[in-house]
C-alpha atoms as a PDB file:
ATOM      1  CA  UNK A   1      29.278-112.246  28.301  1.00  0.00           C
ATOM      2  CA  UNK A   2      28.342-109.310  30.080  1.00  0.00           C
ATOM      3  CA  UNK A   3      26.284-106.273  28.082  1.00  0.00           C
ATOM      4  CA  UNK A   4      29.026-104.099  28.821  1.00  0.00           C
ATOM      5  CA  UNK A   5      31.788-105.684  27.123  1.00  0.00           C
ATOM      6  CA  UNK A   6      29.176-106.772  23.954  1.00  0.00           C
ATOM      7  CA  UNK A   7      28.838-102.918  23.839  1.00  0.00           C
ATOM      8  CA  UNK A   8      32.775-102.332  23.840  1.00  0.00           C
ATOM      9  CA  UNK A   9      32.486-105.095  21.047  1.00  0.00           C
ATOM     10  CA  UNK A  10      30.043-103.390  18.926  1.00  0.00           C
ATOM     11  CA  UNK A  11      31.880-100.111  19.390  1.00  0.00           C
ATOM     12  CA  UNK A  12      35.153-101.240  18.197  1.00  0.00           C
ATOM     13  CA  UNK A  13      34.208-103.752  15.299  1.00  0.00           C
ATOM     14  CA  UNK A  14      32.232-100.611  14.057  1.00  0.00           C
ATOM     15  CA  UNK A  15      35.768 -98.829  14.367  1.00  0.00           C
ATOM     16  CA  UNK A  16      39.399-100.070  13.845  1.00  0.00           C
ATOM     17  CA  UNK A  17      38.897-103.565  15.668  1.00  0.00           C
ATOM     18  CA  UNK A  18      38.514-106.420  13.148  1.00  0.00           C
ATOM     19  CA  UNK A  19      37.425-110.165  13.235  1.00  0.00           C
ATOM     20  CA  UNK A  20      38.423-112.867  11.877  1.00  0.00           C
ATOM     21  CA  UNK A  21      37.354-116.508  11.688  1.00  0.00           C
ATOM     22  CA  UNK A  22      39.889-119.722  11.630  1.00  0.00           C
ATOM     23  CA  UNK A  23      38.110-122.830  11.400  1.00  0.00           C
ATOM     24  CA  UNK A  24      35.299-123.379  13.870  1.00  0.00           C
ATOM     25  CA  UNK A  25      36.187-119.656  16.107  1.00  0.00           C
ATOM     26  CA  UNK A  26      36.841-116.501  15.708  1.00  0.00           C
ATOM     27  CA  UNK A  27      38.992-114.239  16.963  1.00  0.00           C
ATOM     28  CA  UNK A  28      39.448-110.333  17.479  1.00  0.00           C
ATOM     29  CA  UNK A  29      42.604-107.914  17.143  1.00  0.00           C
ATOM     30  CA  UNK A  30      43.163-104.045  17.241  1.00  0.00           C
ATOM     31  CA  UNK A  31      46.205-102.273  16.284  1.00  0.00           C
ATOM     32  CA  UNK A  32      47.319 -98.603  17.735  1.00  0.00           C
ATOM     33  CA  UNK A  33      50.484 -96.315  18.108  1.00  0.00           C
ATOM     34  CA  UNK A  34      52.090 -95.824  21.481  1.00  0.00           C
ATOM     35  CA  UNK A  35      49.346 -92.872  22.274  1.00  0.00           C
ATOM     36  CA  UNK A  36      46.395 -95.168  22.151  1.00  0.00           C
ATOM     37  CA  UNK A  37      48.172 -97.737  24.262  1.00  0.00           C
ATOM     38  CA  UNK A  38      46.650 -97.069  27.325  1.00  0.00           C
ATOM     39  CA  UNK A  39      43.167 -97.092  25.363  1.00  0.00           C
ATOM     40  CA  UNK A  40      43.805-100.300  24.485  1.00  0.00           C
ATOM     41  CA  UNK A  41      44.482-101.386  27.911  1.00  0.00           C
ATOM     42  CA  UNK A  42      41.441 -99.626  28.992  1.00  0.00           C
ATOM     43  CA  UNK A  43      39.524-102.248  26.544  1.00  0.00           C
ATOM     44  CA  UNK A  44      41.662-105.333  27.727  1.00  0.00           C
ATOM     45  CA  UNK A  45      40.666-104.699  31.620  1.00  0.00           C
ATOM     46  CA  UNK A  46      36.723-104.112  30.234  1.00  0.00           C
ATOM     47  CA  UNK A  47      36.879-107.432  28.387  1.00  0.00           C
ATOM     48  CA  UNK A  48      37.343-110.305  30.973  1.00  0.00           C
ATOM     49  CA  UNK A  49      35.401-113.117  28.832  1.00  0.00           C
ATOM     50  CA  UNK A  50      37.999-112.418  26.340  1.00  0.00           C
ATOM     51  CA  UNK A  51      41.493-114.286  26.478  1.00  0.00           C
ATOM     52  CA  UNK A  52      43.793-111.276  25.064  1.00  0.00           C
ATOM     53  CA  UNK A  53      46.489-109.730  25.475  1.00  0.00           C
ATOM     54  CA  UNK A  54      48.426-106.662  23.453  1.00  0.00           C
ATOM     55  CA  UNK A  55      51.287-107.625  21.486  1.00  0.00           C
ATOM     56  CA  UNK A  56      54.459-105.110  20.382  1.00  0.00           C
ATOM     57  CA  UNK A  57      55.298-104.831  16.596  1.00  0.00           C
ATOM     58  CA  UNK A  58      58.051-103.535  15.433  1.00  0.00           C
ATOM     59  CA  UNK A  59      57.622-102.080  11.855  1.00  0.00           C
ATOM     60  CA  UNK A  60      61.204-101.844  10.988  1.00  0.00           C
ATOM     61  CA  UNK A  61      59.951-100.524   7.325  1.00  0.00           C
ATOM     62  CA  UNK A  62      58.114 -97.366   9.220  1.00  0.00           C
ATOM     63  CA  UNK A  63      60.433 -97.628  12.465  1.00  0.00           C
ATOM     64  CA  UNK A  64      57.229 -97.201  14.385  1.00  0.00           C
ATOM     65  CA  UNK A  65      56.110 -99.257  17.410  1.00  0.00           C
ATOM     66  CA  UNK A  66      52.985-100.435  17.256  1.00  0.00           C
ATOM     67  CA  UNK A  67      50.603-102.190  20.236  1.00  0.00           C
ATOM     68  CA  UNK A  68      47.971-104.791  19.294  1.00  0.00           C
ATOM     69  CA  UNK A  69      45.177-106.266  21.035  1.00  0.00           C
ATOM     70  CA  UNK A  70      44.917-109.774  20.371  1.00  0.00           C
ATOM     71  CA  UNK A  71      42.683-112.676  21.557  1.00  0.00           C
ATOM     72  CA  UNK A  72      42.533-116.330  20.759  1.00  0.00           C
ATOM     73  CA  UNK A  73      39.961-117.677  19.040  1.00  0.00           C
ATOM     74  CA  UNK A  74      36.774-118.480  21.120  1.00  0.00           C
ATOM     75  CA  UNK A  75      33.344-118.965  20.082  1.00  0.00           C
ATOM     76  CA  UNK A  76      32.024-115.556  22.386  1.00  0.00           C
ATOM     77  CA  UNK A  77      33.234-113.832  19.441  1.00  0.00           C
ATOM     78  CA  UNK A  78      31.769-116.113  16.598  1.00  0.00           C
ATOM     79  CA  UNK A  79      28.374-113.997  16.751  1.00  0.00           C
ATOM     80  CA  UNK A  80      30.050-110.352  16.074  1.00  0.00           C
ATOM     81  CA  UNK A  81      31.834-111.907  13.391  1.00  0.00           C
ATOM     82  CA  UNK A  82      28.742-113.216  11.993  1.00  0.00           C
ATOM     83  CA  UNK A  83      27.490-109.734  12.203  1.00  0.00           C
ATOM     84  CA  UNK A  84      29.486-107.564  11.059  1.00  0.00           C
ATOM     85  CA  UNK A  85      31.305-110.099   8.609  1.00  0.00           C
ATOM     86  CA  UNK A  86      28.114-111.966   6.464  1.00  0.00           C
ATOM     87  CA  UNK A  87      30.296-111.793   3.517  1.00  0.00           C
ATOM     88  CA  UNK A  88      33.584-112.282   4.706  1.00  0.00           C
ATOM     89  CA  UNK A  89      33.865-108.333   4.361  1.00  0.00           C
ATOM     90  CA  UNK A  90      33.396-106.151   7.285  1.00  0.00           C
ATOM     91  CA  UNK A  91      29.594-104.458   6.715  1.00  0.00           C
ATOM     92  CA  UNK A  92      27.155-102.522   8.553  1.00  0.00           C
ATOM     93  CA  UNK A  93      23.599-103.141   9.057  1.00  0.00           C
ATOM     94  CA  UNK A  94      20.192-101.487  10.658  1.00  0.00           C
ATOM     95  CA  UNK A  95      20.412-103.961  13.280  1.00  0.00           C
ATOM     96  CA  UNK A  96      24.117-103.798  14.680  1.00  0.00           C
ATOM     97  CA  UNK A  97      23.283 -99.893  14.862  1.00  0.00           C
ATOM     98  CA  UNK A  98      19.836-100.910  16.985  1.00  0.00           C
ATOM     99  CA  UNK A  99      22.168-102.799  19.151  1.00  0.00           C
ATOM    100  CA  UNK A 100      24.322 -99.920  19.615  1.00  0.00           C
ATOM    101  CA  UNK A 101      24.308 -97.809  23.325  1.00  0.00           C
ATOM    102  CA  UNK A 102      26.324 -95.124  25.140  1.00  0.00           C
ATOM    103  CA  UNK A 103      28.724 -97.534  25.321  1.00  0.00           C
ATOM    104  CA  UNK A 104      29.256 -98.535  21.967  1.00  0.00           C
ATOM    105  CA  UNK A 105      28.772 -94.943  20.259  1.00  0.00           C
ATOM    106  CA  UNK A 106      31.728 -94.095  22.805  1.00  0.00           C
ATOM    107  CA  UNK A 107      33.746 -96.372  21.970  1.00  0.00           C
ATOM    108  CA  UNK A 108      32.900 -95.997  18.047  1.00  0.00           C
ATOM    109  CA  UNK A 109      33.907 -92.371  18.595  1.00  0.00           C
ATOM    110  CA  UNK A 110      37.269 -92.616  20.060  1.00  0.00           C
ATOM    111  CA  UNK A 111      38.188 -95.681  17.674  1.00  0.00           C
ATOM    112  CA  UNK A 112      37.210 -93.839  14.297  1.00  0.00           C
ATOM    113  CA  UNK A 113      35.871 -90.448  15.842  1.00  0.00           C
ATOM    114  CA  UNK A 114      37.653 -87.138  15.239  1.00  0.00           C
ATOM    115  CA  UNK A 115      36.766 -84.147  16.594  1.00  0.00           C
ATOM    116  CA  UNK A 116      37.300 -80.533  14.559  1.00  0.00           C
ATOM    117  CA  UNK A 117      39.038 -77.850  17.644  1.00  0.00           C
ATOM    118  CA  UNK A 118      38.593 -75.681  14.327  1.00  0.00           C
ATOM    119  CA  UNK A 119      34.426 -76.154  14.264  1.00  0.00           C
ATOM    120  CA  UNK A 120      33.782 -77.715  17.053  1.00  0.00           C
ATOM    121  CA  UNK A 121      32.501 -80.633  15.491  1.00  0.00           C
ATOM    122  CA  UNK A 122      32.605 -84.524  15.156  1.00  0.00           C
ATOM    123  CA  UNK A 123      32.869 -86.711  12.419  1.00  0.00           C
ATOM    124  CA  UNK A 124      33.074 -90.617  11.929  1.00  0.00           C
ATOM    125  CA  UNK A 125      36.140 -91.671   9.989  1.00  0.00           C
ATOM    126  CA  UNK A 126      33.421 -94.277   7.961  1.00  0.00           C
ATOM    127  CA  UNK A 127      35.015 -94.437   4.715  1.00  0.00           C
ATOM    128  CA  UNK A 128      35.270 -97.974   4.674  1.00  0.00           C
ATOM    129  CA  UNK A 129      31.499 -98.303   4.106  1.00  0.00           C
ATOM    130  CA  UNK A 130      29.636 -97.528   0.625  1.00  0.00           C
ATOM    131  CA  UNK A 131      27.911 -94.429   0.215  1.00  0.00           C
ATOM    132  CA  UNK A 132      24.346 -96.496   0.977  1.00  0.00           C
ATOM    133  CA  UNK A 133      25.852 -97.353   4.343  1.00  0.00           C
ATOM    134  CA  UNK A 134      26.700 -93.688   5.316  1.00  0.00           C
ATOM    135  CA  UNK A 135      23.528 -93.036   4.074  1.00  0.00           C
ATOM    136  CA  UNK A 136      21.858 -95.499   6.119  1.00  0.00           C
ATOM    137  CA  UNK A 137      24.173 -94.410   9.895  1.00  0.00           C
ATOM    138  CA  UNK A 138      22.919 -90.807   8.688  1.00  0.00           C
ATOM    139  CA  UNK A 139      19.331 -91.504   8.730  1.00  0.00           C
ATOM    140  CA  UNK A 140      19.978 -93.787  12.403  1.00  0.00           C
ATOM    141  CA  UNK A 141      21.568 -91.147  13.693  1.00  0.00           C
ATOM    142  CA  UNK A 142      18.382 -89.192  13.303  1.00  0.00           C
ATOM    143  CA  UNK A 143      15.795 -91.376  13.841  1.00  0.00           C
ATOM    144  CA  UNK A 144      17.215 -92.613  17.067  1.00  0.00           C
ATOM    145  CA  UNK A 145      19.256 -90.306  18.564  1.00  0.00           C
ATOM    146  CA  UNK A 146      17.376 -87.211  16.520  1.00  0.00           C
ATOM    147  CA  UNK A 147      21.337 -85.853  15.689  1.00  0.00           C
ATOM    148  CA  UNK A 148      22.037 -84.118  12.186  1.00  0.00           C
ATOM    149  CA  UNK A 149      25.023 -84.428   9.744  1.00  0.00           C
ATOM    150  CA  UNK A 150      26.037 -84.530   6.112  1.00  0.00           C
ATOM    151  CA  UNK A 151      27.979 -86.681   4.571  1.00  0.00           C
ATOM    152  CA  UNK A 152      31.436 -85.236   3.223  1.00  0.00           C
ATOM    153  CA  UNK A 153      33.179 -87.081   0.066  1.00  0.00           C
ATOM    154  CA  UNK A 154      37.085 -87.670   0.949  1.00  0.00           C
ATOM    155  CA  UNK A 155      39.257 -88.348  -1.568  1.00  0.00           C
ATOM    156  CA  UNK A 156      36.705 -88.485  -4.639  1.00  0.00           C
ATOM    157  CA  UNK A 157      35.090 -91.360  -4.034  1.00  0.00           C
ATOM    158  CA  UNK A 158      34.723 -92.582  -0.545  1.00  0.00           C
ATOM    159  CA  UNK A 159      32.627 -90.708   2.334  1.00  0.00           C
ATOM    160  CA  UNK A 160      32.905 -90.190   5.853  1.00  0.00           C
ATOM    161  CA  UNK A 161      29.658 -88.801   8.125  1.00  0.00           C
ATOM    162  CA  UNK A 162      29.973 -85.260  10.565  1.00  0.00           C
ATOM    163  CA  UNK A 163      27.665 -83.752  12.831  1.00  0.00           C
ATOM    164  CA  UNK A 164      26.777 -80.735  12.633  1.00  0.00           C
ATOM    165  CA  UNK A 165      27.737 -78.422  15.580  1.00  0.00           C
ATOM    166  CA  UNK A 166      24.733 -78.231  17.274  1.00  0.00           C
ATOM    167  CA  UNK A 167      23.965 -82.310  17.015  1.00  0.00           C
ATOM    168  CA  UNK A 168      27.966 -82.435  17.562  1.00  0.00           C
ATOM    169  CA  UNK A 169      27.500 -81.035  21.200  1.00  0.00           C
ATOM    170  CA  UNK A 170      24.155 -83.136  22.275  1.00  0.00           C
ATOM    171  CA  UNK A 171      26.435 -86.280  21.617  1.00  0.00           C
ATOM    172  CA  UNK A 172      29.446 -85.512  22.984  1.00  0.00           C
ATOM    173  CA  UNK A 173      27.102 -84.658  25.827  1.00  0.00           C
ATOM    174  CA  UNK A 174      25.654 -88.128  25.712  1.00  0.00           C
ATOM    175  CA  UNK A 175      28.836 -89.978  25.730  1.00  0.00           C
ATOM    176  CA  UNK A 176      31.127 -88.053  28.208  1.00  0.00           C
ATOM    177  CA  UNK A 177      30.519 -90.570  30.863  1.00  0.00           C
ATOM    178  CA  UNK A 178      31.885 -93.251  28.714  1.00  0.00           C
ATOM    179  CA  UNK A 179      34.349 -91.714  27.796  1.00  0.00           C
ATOM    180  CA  UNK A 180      35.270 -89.665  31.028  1.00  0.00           C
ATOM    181  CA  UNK A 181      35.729 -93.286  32.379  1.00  0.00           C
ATOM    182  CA  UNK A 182      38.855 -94.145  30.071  1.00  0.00           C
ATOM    183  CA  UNK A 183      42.685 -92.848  30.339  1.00  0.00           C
ATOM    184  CA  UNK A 184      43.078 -89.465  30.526  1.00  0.00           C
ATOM    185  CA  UNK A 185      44.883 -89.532  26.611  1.00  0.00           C
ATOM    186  CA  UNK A 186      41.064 -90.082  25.351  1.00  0.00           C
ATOM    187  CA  UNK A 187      39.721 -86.812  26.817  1.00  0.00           C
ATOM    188  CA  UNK A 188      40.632 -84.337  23.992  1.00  0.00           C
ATOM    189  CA  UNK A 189      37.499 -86.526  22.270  1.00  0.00           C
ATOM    190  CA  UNK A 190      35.623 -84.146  24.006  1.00  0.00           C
ATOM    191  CA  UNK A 191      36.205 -81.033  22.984  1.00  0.00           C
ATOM    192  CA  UNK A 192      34.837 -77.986  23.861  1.00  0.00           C
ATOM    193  CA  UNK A 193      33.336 -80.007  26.840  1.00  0.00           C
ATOM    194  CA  UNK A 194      36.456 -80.804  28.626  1.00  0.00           C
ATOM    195  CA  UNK A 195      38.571 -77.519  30.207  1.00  0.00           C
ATOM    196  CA  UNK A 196      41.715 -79.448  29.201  1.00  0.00           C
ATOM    197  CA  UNK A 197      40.928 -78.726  25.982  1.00  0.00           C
ATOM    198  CA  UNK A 198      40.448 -75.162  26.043  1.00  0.00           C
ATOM    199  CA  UNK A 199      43.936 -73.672  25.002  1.00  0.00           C
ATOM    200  CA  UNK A 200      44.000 -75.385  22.476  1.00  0.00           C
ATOM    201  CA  UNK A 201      40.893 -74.825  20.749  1.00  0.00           C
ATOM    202  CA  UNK A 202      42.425 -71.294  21.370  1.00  0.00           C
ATOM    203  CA  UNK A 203      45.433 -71.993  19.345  1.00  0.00           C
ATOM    204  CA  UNK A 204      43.347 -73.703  16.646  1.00  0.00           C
ATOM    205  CA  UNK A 205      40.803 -70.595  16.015  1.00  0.00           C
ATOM    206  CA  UNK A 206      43.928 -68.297  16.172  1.00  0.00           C
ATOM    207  CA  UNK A 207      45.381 -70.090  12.829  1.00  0.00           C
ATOM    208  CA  UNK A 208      41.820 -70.558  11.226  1.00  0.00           C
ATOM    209  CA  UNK A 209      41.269 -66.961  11.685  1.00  0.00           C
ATOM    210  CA  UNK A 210      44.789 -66.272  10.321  1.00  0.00           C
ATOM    211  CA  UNK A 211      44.082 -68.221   7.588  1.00  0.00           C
ATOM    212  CA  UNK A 212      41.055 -67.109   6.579  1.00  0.00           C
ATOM    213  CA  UNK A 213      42.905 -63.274   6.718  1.00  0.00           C
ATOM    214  CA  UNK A 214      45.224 -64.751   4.064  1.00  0.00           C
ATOM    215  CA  UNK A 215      42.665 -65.824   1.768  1.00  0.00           C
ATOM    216  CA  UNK A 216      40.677 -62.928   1.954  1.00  0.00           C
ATOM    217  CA  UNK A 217      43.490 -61.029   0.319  1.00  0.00           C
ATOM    218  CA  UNK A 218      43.606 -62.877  -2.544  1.00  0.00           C
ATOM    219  CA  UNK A 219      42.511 -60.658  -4.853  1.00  0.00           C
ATOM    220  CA  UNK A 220      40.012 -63.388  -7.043  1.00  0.00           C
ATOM    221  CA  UNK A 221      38.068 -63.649  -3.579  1.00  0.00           C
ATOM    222  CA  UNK A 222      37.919 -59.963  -2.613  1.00  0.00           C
ATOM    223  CA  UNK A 223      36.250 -60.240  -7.069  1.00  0.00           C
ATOM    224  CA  UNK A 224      33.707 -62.858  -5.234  1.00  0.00           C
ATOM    225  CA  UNK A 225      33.217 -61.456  -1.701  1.00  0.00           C
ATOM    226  CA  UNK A 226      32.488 -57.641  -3.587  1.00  0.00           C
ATOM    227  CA  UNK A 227      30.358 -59.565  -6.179  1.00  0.00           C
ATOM    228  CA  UNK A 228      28.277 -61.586  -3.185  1.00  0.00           C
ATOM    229  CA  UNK A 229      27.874 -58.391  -1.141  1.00  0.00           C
ATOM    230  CA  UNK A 230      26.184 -56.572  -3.867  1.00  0.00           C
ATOM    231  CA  UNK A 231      23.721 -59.332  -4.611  1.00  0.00           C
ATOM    232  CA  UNK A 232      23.093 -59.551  -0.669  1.00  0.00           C
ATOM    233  CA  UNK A 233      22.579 -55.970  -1.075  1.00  0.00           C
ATOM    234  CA  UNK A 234      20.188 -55.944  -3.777  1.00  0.00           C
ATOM    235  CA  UNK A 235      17.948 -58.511  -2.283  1.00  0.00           C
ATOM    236  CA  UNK A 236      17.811 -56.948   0.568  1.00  0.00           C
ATOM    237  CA  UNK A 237      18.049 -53.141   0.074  1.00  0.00           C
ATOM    238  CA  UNK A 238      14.530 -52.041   1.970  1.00  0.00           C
ATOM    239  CA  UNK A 239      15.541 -54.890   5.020  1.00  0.00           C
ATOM    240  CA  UNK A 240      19.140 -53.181   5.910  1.00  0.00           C
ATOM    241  CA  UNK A 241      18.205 -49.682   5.216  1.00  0.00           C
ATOM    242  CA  UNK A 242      15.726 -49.927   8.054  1.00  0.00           C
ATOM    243  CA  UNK A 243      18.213 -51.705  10.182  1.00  0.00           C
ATOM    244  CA  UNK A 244      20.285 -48.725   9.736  1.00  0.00           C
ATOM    245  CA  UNK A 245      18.178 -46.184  10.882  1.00  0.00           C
ATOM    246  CA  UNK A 246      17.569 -47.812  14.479  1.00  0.00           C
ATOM    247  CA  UNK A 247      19.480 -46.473  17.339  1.00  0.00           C
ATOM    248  CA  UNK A 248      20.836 -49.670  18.397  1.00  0.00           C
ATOM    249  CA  UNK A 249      22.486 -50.121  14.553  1.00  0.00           C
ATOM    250  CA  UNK A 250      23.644 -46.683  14.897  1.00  0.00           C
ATOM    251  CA  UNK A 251      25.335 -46.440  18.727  1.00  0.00           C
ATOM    252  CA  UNK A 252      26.984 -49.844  17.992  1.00  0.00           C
ATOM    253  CA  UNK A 253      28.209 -48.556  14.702  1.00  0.00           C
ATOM    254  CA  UNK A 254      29.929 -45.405  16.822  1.00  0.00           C
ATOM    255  CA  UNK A 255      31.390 -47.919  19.464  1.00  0.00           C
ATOM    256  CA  UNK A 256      32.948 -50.284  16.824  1.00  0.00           C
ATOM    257  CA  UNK A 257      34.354 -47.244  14.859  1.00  0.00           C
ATOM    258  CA  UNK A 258      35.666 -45.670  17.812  1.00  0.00           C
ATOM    259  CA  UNK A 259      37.472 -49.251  19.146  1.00  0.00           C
ATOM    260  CA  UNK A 260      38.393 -49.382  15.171  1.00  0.00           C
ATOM    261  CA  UNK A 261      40.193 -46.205  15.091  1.00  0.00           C
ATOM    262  CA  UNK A 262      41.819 -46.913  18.476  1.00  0.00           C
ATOM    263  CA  UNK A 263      43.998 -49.888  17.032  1.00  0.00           C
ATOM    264  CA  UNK A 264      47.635 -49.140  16.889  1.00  0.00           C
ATOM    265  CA  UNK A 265      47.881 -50.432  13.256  1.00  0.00           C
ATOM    266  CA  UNK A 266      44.720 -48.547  11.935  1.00  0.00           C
ATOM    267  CA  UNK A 267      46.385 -45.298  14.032  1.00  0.00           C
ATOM    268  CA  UNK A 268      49.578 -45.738  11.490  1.00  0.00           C
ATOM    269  CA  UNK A 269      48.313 -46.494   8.319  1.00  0.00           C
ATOM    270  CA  UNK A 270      45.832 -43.563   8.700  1.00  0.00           C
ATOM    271  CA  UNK A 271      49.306 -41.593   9.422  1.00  0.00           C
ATOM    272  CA  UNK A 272      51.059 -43.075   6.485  1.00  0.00           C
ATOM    273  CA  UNK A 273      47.792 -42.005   4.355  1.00  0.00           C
ATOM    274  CA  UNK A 274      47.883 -38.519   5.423  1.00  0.00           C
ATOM    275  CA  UNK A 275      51.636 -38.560   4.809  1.00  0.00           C
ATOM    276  CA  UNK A 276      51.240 -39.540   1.506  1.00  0.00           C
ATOM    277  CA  UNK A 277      48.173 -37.027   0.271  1.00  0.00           C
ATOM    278  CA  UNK A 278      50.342 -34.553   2.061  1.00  0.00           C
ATOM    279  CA  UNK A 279      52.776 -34.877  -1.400  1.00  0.00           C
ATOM    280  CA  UNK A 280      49.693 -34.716  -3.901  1.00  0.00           C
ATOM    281  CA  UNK A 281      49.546 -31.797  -6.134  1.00  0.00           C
ATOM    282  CA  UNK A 282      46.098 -31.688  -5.378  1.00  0.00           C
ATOM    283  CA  UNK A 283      46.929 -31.435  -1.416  1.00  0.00           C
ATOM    284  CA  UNK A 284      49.226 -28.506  -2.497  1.00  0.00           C
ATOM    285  CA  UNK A 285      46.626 -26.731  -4.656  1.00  0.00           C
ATOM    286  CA  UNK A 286      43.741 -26.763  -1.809  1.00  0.00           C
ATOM    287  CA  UNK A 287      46.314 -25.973   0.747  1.00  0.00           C
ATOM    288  CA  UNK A 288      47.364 -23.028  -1.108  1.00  0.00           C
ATOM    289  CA  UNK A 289      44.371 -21.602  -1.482  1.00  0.00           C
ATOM    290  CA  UNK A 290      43.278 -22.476   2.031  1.00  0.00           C
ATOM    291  CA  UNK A 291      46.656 -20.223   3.149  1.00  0.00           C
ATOM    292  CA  UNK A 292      44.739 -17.261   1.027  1.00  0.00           C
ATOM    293  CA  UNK A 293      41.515 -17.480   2.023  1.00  0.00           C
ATOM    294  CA  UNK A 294      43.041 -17.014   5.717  1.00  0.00           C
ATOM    295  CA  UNK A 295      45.305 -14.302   5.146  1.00  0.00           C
ATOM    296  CA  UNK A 296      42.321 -12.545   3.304  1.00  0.00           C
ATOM    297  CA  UNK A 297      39.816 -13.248   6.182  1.00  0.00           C
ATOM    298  CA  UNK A 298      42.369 -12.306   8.892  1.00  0.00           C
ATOM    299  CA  UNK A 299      43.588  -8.967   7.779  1.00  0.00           C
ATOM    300  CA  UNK A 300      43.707  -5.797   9.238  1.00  0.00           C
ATOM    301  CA  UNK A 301      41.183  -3.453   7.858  1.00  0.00           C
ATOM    302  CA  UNK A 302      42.680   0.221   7.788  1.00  0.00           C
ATOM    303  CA  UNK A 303      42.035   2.340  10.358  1.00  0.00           C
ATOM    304  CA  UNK A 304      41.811  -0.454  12.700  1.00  0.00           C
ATOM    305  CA  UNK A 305      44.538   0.552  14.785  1.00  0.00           C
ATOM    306  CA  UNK A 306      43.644   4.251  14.401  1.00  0.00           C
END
């Protein structure tokens, strides 16, 4: 068996492929929806040692259509199960990540990948592992590779690893070959790296930012936001006072308060302000005695005219 398709191996038995072991062989199978379909013909024509071929299913219960990759039992695949299945339960150890290449992070990606258009980040869909095993692909991921992540708890009590945005980019960067090599339904993987992608990482900071402008009227987090602001304040008082003092603070203060009072919806409500003071008492009261003040300073002294 060629390194290549070991790598494709590694890659999808650390995803959604799994293995399984009748009598003296084993044998592999993968099951996707009609969008991954050509993805899984991408793997079939990269596996040639492999006798497989992808199946339909009908799920009448779900009235889906599903497309599996399926092999026959052969004893090229005995090792991986060995692997990745000591126990009879799928596992993951410091020496199947070791093995792991461009190759095999590409295709772990794209099998149990996603990638936030929101952040801009990836994260590994590995909530099938304990949280010592996330642990564990966290600290490979920086020893080898030298990438950063957390890991972020999903329903409770199972956890999935993400990269952070910076370490998101260097591997995307590292496996764009790979995966710029496989159908064109498998680019959005890449994210901000692929100009496909660009509208709609548009489209998906448009509702984050809309979002966030709902939340921030909730009155409990303007409470929080007021209540954070003072304490950044307070801690650093002597730091922003000096900021504000420099020229640059101050001219780009005057250029974001001139394109501030430019917009059309900051033009009406400052309209629909004034309209309203206009109707004060206390309006009426000043302008009263601004009318006097006038008429007393702009009177004709006697004899003027004389």
């Amino acid at each position: 068996m060629k390194e290549s398709e070991k790598q494709i191996l590694i890659g999808s038995l650390l995803g959604d492929m799994s293995a399984t072991k009748e009598f003296i062989n084993a044998r592999i199978e993968e099951t996707h929806s009609v969008k991954q379909l050509d993805y899984l013909k991408w793997k079939l024509q990269n596996l040639p040692s492999i006798d497989a071929k992808i199946v339909t299913i009908n799920d009448k219960a779900k009235n889906k259509i599903f497309y599996r990759l399926l092999s026959k039992t052969s004893p090229n695949i005995n090792w991986f199960h060995e692997k990745f299945y000591p126990s009879g339960k799928k596992t993951i150890s410091e020496e199947i990540l070791l093995l792991c290449k461009k190759t095999a992070l590409a295709v772990w990606y794209c099998d149990d990948g996603d990638y936030d258009f929101e952040n801009k980040s990836v994260s590994f869909h590995t909530e099938a592992f304990s949280k010592n095993k996330n642990q564990q692909i966290k600290s490979w991921f920086y020893k080898n590779l030298y990438l950063t992540g957390n890991l972020k708890k999903v329903r409770q009590k199972y956890f999935c690893f993400r990269l952070s945005v910076k370490s998101s980019t260097k591997f995307l960067q590292l496996v764009r070959p790979i995966i710029a090599s496989m159908p064109d339904s498998m680019h959005y993987k890449l994210g901000h790296l692929d100009n496909k992608n660009a509208e709609k990482i548009k489209e998906f900071k448009q509702k984050k930012r809309l979002r966030g402008k709902f939340y921030n009227k909730r009155e409990y987090v303007k409470i929080k936001n007021r209540a954070w602001a003072k304490r950044y304040y307070k801690k650093n008082k002597s730091k922003i006072l000096k900021k504000r003092k420099t020229p640059a603070y101050k001219l780009k203060k005057k250029k974001y308060l001139q394109a501030y009072l430019k917009r059309p919806e900051v033009i009406s409500r400052i309209k629909k302000n004034q309209a309203s003071y206009r109707k004060t008492e206390k309006y009426r009261k000043w302008f009263r005695e601004y009318q006097r003040q006038y008429r007393k300073k702009n009177r004709p002294k006697l004899g003027d005219n004389y």
